[in-house]
Protein backbone atom coordinates (compact mmCIF):
# COMPACT_ATOMS: atom_id res chain seq x y z
CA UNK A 1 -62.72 -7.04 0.95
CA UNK A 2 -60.80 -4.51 -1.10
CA UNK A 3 -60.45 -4.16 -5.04
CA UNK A 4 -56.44 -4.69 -5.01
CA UNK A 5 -55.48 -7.54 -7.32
CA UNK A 6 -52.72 -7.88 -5.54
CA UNK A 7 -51.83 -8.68 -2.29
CA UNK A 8 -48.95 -7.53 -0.50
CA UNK A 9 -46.98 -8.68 2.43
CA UNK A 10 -44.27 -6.46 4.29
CA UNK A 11 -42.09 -7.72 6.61
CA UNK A 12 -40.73 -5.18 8.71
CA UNK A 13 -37.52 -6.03 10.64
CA UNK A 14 -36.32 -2.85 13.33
CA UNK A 15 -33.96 -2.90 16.34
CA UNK A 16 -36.37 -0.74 18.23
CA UNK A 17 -40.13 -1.18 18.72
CA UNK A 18 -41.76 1.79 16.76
CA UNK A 19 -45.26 0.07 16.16
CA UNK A 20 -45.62 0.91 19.92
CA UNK A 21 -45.37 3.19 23.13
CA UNK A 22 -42.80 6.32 22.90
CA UNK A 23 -41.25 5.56 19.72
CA UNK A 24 -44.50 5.04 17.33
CA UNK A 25 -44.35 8.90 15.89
CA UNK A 26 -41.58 8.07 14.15
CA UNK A 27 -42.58 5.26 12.46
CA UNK A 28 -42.53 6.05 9.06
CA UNK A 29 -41.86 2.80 7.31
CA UNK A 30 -45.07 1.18 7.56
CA UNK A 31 -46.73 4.31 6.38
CA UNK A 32 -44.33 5.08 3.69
CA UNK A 33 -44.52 1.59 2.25
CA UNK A 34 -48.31 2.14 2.10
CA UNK A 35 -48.34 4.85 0.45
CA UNK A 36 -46.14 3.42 -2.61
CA UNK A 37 -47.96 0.28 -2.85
CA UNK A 38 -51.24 2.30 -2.72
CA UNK A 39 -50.14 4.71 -5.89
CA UNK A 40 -49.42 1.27 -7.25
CA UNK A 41 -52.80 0.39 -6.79
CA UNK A 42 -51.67 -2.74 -4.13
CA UNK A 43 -54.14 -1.95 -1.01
CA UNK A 44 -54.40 -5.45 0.12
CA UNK A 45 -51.28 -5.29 2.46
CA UNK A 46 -50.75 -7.49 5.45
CA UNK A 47 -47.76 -5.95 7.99
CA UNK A 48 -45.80 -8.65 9.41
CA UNK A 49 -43.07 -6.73 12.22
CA UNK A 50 -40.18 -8.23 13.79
CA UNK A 51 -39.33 -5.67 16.77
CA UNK A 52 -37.09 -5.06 19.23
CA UNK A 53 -34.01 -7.34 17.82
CA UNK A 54 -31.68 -5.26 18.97
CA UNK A 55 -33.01 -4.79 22.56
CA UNK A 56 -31.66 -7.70 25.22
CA UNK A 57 -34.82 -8.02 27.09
CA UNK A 58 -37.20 -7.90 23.83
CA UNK A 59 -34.73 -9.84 21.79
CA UNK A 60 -35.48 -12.99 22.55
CA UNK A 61 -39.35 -13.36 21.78
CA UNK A 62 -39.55 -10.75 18.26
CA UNK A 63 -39.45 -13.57 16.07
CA UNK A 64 -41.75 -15.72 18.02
CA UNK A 65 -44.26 -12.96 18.40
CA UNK A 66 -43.65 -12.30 14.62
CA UNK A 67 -44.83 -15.51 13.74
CA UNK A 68 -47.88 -15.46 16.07
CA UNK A 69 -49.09 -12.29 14.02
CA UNK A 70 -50.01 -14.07 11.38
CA UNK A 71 -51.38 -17.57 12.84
CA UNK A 72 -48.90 -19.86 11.83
């Protein structure tokens, strides 16, 4: 449980995957967006990542996978 009265969702949308494998150092969005919401005192934050949109044999599952993050 945190103390944020606030929670946050981000939905991060990339062509690439970056939460992953040889791209992840330079992932900065995720970390970044943290780091505002956190001066902002939102810590509650729930990352929600649509990957790989741009990449034929990822393409086709992102969403999908997506929307399996977060159990619905």
């Amino acid at each position: 449980m945190t103390n944020s009265l606030f929670k946050a969702y981000l939905v991060i949308a990339s062509g690439g995957v970056y939460s992953d494998g040889p791209m992840k150092s330079r992932d900065f969005t995720e970390s970044y967006l943290r780091t505002v919401l956190g001066f902002m005192g939102m810590t509650d934050i729930t990352v929600i990542r649509v990957e790989g949109v741009a990449m034929p044999e990822v393409r086709e599952n992102a969403l999908s996978k997506a929307i399996q993050s977060i159990g619905v």
